[in-house]
C-alpha atoms as a PDB file:
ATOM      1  CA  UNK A   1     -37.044  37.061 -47.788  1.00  0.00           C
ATOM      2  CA  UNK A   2     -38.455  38.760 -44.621  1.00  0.00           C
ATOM      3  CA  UNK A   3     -41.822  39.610 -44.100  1.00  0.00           C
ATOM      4  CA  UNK A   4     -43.521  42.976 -42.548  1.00  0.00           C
ATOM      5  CA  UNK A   5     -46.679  43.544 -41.053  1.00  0.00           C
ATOM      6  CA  UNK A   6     -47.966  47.357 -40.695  1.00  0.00           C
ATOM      7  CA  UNK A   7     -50.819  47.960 -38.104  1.00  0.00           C
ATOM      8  CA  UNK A   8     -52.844  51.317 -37.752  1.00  0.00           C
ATOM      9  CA  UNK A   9     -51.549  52.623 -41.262  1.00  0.00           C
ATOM     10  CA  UNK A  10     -53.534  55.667 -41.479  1.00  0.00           C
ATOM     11  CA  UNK A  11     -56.464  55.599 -44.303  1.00  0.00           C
ATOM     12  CA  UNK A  12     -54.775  58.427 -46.018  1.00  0.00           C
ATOM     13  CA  UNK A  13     -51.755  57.094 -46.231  1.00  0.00           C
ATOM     14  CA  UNK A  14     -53.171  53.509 -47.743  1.00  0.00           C
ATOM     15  CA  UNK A  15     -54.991  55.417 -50.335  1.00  0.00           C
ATOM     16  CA  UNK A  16     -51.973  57.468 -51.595  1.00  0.00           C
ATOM     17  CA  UNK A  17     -50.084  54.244 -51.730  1.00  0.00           C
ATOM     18  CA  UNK A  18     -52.754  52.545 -53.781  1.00  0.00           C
ATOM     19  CA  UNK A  19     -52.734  55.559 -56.240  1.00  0.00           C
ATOM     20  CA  UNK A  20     -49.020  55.376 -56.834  1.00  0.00           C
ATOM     21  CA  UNK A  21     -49.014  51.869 -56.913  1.00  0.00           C
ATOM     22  CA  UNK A  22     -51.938  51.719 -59.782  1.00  0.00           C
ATOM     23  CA  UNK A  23     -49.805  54.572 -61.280  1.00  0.00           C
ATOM     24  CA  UNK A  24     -46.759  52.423 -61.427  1.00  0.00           C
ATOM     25  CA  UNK A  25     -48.919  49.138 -63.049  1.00  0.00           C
ATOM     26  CA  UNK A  26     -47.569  47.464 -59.440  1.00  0.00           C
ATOM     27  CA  UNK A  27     -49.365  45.741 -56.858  1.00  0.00           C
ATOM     28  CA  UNK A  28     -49.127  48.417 -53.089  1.00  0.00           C
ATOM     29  CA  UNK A  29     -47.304  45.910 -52.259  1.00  0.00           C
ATOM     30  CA  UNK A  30     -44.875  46.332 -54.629  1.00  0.00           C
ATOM     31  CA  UNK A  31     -44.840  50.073 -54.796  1.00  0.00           C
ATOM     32  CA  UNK A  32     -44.408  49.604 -50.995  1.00  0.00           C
ATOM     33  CA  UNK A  33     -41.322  47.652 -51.147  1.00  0.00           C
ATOM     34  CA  UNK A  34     -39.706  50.379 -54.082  1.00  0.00           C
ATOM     35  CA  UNK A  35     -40.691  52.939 -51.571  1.00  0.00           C
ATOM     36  CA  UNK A  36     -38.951  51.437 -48.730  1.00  0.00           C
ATOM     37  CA  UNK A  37     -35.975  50.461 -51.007  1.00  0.00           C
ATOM     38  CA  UNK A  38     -35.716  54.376 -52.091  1.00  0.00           C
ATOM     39  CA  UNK A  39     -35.488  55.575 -48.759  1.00  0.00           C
ATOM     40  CA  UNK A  40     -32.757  53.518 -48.023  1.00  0.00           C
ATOM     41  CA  UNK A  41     -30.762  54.029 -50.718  1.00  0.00           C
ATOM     42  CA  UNK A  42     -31.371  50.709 -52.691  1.00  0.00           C
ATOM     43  CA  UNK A  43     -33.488  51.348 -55.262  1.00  0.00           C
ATOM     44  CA  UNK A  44     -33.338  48.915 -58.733  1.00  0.00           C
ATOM     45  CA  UNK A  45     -35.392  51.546 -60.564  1.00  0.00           C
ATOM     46  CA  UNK A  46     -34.015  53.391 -63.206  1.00  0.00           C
ATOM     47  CA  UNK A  47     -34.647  56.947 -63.372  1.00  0.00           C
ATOM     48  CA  UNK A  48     -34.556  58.514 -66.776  1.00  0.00           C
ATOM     49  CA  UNK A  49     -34.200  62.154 -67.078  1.00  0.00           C
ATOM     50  CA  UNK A  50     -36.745  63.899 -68.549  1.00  0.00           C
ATOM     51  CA  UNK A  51     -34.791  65.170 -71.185  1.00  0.00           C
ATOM     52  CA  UNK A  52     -34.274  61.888 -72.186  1.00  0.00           C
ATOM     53  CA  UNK A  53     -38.203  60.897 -72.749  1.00  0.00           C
ATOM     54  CA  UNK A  54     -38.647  64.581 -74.347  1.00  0.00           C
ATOM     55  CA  UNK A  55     -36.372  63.375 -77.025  1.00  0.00           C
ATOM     56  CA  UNK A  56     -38.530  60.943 -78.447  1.00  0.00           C
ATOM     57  CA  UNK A  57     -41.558  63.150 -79.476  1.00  0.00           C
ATOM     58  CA  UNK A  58     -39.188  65.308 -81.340  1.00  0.00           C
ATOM     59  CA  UNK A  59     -40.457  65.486 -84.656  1.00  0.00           C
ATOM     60  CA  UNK A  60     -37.235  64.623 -87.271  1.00  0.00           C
ATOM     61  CA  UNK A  61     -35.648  67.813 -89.843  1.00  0.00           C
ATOM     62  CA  UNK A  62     -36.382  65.736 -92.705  1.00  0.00           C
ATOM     63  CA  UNK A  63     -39.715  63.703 -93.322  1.00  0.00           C
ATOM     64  CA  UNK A  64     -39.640  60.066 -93.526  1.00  0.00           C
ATOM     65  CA  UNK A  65     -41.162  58.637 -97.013  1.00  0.00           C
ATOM     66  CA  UNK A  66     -41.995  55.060 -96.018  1.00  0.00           C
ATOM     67  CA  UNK A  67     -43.355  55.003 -99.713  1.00  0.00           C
ATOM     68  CA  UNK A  68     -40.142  55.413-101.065  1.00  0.00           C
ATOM     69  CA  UNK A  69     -38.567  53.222 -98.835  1.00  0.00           C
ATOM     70  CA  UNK A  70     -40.860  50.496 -99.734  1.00  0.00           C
ATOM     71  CA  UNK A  71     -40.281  50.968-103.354  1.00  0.00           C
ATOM     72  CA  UNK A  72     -36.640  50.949-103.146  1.00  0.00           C
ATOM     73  CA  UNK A  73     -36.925  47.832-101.204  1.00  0.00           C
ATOM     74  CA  UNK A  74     -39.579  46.022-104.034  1.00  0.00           C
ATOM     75  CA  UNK A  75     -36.919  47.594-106.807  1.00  0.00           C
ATOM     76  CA  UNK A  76     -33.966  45.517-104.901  1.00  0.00           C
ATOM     77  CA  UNK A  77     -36.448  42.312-104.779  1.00  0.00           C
ATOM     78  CA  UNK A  78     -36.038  42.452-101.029  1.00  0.00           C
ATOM     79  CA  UNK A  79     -40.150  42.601-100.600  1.00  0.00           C
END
């Protein structure tokens, strides 16, 4: 593996990385390195479509009874 040295990055430009980086749970480094991946076109991360995530808070048509699951379950002998 390489290694890159950036002089006279502009102030604004390291603060906006450390943002997305702390948004991302990565070191700038790392969100550096995605970044530079992205532009060219070899990115590893997955993109999930919004839709997608939206689909998980969606409330079910019919309730879940967790009590009568657990009954069932102590009826069998399973619990």
């Amino acid at each position: 593996m390489g290694t890159l040295t950036i002089r006279n990055l502009d102030d604004t430009v390291k603060k906006e990385l450390r943002k997305r980086a702390a948004e991302h749970g990565v070191s700038m480094e790392q969100e550096a390195r995605n970044l530079l991946a992205e532009s060219l076109g070899l990115s590893k991360r997955r993109k999930v479509p919004v839709e997608k995530i939206l689909e998980l808070g969606i409330k079910p048509e019919t309730p879940f009874d967790l009590k009568k699951v657990s009954d069932e379950m102590w009826d069998e002998g399973l619990l």
